[in-house]
Structures are given as structure tokens and as C-alpha cells.
Protein backbone atom coordinates (compact mmCIF):
# COMPACT_ATOMS: atom_id res chain seq x y z
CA UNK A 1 -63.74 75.52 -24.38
CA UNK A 2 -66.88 77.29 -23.89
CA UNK A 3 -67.84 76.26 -20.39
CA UNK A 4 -71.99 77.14 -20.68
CA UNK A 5 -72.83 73.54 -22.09
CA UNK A 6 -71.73 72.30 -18.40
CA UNK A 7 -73.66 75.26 -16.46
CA UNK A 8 -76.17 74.38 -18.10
CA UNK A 9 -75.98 70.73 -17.30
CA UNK A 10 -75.80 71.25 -13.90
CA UNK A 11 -78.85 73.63 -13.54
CA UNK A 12 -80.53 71.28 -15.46
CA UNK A 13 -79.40 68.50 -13.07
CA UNK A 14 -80.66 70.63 -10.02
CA UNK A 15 -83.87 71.65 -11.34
CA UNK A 16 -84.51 67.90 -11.99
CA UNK A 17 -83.82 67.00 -8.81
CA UNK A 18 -86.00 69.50 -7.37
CA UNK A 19 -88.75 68.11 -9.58
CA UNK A 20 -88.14 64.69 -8.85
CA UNK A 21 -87.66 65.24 -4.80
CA UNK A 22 -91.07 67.11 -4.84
CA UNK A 23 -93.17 64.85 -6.94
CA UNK A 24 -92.14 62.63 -4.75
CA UNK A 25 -92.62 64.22 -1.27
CA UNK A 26 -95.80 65.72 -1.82
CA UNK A 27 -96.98 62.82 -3.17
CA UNK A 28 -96.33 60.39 -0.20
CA UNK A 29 -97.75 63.50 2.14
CA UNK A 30 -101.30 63.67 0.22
CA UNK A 31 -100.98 59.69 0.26
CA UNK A 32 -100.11 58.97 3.77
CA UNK A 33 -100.30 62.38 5.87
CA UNK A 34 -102.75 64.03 3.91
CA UNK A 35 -105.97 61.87 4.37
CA UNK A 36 -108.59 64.06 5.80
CA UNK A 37 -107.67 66.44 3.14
CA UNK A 38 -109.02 67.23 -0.52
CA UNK A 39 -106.92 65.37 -2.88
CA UNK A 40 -105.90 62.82 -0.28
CA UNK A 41 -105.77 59.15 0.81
CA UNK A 42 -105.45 56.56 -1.17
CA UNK A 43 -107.39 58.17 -3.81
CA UNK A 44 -104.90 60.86 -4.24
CA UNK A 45 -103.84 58.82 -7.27
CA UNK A 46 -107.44 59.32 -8.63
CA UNK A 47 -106.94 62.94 -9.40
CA UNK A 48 -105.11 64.46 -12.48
CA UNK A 49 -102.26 66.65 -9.99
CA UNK A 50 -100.98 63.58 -8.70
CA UNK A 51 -100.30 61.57 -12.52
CA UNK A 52 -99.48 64.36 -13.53
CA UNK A 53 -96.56 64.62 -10.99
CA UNK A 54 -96.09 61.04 -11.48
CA UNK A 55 -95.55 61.86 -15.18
CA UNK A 56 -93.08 64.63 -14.64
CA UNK A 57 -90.88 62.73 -12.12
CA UNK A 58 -90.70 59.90 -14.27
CA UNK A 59 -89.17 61.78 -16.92
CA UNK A 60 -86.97 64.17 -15.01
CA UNK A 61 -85.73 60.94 -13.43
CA UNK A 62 -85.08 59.28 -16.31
CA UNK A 63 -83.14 62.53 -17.79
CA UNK A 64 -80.80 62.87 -15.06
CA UNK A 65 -79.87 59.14 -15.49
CA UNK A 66 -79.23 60.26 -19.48
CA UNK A 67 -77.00 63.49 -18.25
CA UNK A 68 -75.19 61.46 -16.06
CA UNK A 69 -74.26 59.07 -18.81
CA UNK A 70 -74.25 61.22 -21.44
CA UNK A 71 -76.59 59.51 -23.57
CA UNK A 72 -77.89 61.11 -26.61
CA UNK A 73 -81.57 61.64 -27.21
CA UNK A 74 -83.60 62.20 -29.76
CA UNK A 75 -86.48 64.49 -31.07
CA UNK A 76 -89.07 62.48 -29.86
CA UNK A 77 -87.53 62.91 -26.06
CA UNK A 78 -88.35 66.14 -26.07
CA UNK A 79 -91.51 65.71 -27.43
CA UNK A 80 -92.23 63.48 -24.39
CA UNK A 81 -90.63 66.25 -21.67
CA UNK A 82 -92.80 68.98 -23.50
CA UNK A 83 -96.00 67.15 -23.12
CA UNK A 84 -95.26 66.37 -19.53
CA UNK A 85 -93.98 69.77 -18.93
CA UNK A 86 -96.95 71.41 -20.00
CA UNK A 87 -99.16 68.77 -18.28
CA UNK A 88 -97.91 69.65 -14.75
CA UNK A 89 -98.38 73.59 -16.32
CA UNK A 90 -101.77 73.28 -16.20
CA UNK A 91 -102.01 71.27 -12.78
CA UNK A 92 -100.23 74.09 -11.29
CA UNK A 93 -102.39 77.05 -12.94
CA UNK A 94 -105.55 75.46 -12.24
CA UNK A 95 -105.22 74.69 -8.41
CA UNK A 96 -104.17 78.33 -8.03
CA UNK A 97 -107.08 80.02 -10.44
CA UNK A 98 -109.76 77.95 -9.77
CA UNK A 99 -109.32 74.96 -6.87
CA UNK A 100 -107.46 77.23 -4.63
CA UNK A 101 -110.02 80.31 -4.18
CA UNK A 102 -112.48 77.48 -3.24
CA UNK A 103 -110.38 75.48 -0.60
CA UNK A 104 -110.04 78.92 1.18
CA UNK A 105 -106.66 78.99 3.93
CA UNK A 106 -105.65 76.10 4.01
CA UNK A 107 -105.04 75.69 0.25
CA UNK A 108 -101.37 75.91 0.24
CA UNK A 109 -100.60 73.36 2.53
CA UNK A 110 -96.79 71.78 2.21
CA UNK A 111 -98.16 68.62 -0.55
CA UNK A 112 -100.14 71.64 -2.61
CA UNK A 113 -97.39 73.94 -2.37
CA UNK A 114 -94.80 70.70 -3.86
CA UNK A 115 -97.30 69.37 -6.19
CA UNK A 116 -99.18 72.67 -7.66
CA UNK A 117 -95.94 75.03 -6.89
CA UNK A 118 -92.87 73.84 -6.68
CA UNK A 119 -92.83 70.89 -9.21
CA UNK A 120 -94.60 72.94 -12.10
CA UNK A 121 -92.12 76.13 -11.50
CA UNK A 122 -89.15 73.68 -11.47
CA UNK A 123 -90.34 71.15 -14.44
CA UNK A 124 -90.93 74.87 -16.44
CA UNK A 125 -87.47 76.25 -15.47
CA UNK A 126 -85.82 73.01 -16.72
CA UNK A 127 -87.39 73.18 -20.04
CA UNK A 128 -86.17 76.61 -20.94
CA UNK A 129 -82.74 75.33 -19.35
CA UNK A 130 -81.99 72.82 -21.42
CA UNK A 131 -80.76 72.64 -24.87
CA UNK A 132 -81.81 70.73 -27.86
CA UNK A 133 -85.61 71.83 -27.17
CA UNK A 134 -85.47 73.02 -30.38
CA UNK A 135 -85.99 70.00 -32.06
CA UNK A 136 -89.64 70.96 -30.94
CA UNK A 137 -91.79 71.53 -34.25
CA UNK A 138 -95.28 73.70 -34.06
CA UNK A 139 -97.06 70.36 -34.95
CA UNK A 140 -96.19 69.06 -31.74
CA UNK A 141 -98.20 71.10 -29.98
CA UNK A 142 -100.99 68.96 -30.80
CA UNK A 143 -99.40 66.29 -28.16
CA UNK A 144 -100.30 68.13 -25.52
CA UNK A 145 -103.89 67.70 -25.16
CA UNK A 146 -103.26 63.70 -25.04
CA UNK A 147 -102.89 63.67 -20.92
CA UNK A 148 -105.63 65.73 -20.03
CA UNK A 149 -107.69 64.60 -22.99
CA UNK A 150 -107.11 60.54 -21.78
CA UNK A 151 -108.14 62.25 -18.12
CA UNK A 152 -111.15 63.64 -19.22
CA UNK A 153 -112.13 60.28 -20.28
CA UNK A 154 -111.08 58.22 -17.57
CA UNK A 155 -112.73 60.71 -14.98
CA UNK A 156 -116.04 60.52 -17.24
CA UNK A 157 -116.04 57.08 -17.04
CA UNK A 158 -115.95 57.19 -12.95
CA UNK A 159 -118.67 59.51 -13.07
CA UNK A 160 -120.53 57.02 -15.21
CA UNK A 161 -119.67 54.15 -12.76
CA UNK A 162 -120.28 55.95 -9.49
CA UNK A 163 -116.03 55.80 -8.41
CA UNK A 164 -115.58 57.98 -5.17
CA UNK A 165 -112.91 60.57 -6.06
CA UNK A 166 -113.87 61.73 -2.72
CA UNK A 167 -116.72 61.46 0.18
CA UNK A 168 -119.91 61.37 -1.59
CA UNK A 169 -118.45 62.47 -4.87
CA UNK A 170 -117.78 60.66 -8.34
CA UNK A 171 -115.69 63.32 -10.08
CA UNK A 172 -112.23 64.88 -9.34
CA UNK A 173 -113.03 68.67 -9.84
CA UNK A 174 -116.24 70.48 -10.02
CA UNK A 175 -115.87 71.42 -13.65
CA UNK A 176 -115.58 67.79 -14.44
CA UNK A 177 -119.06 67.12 -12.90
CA UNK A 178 -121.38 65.97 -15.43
CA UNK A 179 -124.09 66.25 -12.82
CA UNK A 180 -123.72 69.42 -11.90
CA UNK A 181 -126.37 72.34 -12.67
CA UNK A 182 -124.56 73.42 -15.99
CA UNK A 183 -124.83 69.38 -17.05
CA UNK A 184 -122.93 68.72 -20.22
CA UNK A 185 -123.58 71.82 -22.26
CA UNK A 186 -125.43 74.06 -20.60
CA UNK A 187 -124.75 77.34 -18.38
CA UNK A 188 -125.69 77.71 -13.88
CA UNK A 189 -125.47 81.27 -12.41
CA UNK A 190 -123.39 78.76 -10.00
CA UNK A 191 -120.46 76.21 -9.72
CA UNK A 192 -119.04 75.38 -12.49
CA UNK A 193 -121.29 78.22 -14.28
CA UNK A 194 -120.23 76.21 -17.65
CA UNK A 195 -121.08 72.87 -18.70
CA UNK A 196 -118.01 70.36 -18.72
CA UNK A 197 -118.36 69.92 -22.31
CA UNK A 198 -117.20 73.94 -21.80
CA UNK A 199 -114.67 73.26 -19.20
CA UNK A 200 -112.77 70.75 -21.55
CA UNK A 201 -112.94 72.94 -24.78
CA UNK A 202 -111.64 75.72 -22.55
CA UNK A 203 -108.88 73.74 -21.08
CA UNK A 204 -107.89 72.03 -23.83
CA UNK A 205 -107.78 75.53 -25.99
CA UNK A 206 -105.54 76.99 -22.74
CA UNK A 207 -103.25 73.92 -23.05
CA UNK A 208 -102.68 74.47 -26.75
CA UNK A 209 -101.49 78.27 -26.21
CA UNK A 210 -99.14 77.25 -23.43
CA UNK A 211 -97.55 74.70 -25.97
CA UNK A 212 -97.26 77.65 -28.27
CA UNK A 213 -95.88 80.04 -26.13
CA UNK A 214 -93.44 77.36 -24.76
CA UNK A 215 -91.98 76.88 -28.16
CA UNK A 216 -91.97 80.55 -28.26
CA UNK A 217 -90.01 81.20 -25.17
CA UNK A 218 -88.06 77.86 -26.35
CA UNK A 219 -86.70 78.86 -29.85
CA UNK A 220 -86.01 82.50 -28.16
CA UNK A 221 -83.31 81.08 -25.76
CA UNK A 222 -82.04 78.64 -28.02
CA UNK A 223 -80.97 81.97 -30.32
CA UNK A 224 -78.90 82.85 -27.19
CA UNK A 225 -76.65 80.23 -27.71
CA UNK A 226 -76.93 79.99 -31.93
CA UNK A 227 -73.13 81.16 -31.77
CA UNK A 228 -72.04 77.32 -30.68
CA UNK A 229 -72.45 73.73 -31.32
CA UNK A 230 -75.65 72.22 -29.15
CA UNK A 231 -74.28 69.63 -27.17
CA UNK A 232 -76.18 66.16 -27.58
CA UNK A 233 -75.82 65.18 -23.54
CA UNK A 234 -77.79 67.97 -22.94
CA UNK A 235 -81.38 67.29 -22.02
């Protein structure tokens, strides 16, 4: 018996774990530990890195529960795990491209290095580790803008009501400040620089060529084990 279905299992078991254990851990430190920080308090839930997390523990938890019993899923499982997977993708890229620079040396403190590091890397790893990804179709990229689409929205309508994200301010991130120089459309030779009309279309376009090149990356490994059977308890 070919014994790569069970490797495979069990780094996907880990790597779950290691998702799970870090959502979970960074999120109690921003929470509780973190509260003269950016991103922390009680309004840590507030901010997109922190659902996100939420969102990706949630359904690495649930997936170890289906290894363990060796439940069989279905395509729109892994429609769910992509969309999540990609979500914490872009939590993790955008902290270290554009929050990071900003928050200077003390950036990578232990919650951002589980919740913009650690998770994302893991939750990634996992995806490519599993089998029966490849019930992912092209057309299902278009899931992926849902989360941060629904964020956009919810952190517009804060702005709109005057919600503290933090101290003295009613938006999460600076490119999702309506009120900033650049407004809505327009363009500041200063933060953000682009309007978050800009900022959305941007991210939105960057979250679409992730889902791509996940499939990409997805349907590649999945040729590396064409020569057996996929085995339905793997998730």
C-alpha cells in the first residue's frame, strides 16, 4: 500500500495545528497583552487580521476533526478552505508590504509574527499539502474577494458612523480612510497616495491573482500524485 496518503495526512494534521494554535495565541495576546499596541484591545476584533485568523482557525479546526474521523468532504469544502486560505494570504502580505514599514521596530512583535507570519505560511503550506484541492475550478476564484469585499463594507460603514478602530481613528488601515487626502478617488503626494476607491480595486485585483496562482501551484502538485487513487479523508 502506497504509504504517501498517510504522510500526507499527518503533515496536514501538523500544519493545522500550527494554524489553529497560532490563530489562537496571537489572538488572545493582541486581545489581552497587546492593548497599548496597534491592532489591540478589545478592538482587535475590529480589524480584518484578526477575522481573518478567526476564519482560518475555524476551518483548520474543523478539518482536523474530519481527518480524524475520516469523513469525506466535498467540492464545496475546499472552496471554503481556498477562500479562507487566501484571505489570511493577503493579511499576511499586507502587514509586511505596507503596515509593517510604517509601525517601524517593533512591527514583528510575537501576536504579528503568529497572526501576519506564522498562520498565513502554515494555512498556505496546508493547502498545497492536501489532496483533493483539485476539485478547485477557475470560476472559484471569484469567491475570494467575498471576505475582504464584506470588510470593505463593514469598515466603510464605521467610518460613516464614527466607530473607533483605534484612538482618535474610525478606520482600520490608512488605505481604508475615506477621509484621508486622496478621499475616495483621488491621488495625495502622501499617505495612502491613492484614493480607497484605488486601494480596494487594487486589492481586490491582487486577491484574484493569488486565487489563480493557487490553483496553479494546486493542480501542479496534484499531477505529482496522478499515478494513484486520491484518498477522500484527505483534506
Amino acid at each position: 500500500m502506497n504509504s504517501m496518503p498517510s504522510i500526507r495526512k499527518t503533515v496536514s494534521i501538523i500544519l493545522k495545528l500550527i494554524t489553529v494554535i497560532s490563530a489562537v495565541t496571537g489572538t488572545f495576546i493582541s486581545a489581552y497583552a497587546g492593548r497599548a499596541s496597534f491592532m489591540g484591545g478589545s478592538r482587535v476584533f475590529m480589524y480584518f487580521t484578526i477575522q481573518s485568523n478567526i476564519l482560518i482557525a475555524l476551518i483548520c479546526a474543523v478539518g482536523v476533526l474530519l481527518l480524524l474521523g475520516r469523513k469525506k468532504t466535498g467540492r464545496a469544502w475546499y472552496v471554503i478552505k481556498f477562500v479562507g486560505t487566501v484571505s489570511i494570504t493577503l493579511t499576511g502580505v499586507v502587514f509586511a508590504v505596507l503596515l509593517a514599514p510604517l509601525l517601524g521596530a517593533d512591527a514583528w512583535n510575537i501576536q504579528n509574527t503568529l497572526t501576519h507570519l506564522v498562520v498565513p505560511v502554515a494555512a498556505v503550506a496546508d493547502m498545497f499539502a492536501v489532496t483533493g484541492s483539485g476539485m478547485l475550478k477557475r470560476k472559484d476564484v471569484v469567491y475570494v474577494i467575498i471576505p475582504p469585499l464584506l470588510y470593505a463594507i463593514y469598515a466603510g460603514i464605521g467610518y460613516a458612523k464614527g466607530w473607533e478602530f483605534a484612538s482618535g481613528a474610525n478606520y482600520p488601515y490608512f488605505f481604508l480612510n475615506w477621509g484621508s487626502p486622496a478621499g475616495a478617488f483621488g491621488f495625495s503626494n502622501e499617505l495612502p497616495f491613492l484614493g480607497t476607491v484605488w486601494w480596494i480595486l487594487l486589492l481586490l485585483l491582487f486577491l484574484t491573482g493569488v486565487g489563480h496562482a493557487y490553483i496553479s501551484v494546486i493542480r501542479a502538485v496534484e499531477k505529482l500524485y496522478a499515478s494513484r487513487k486520491p484518498s477522500s479523508t484527505d483534506i
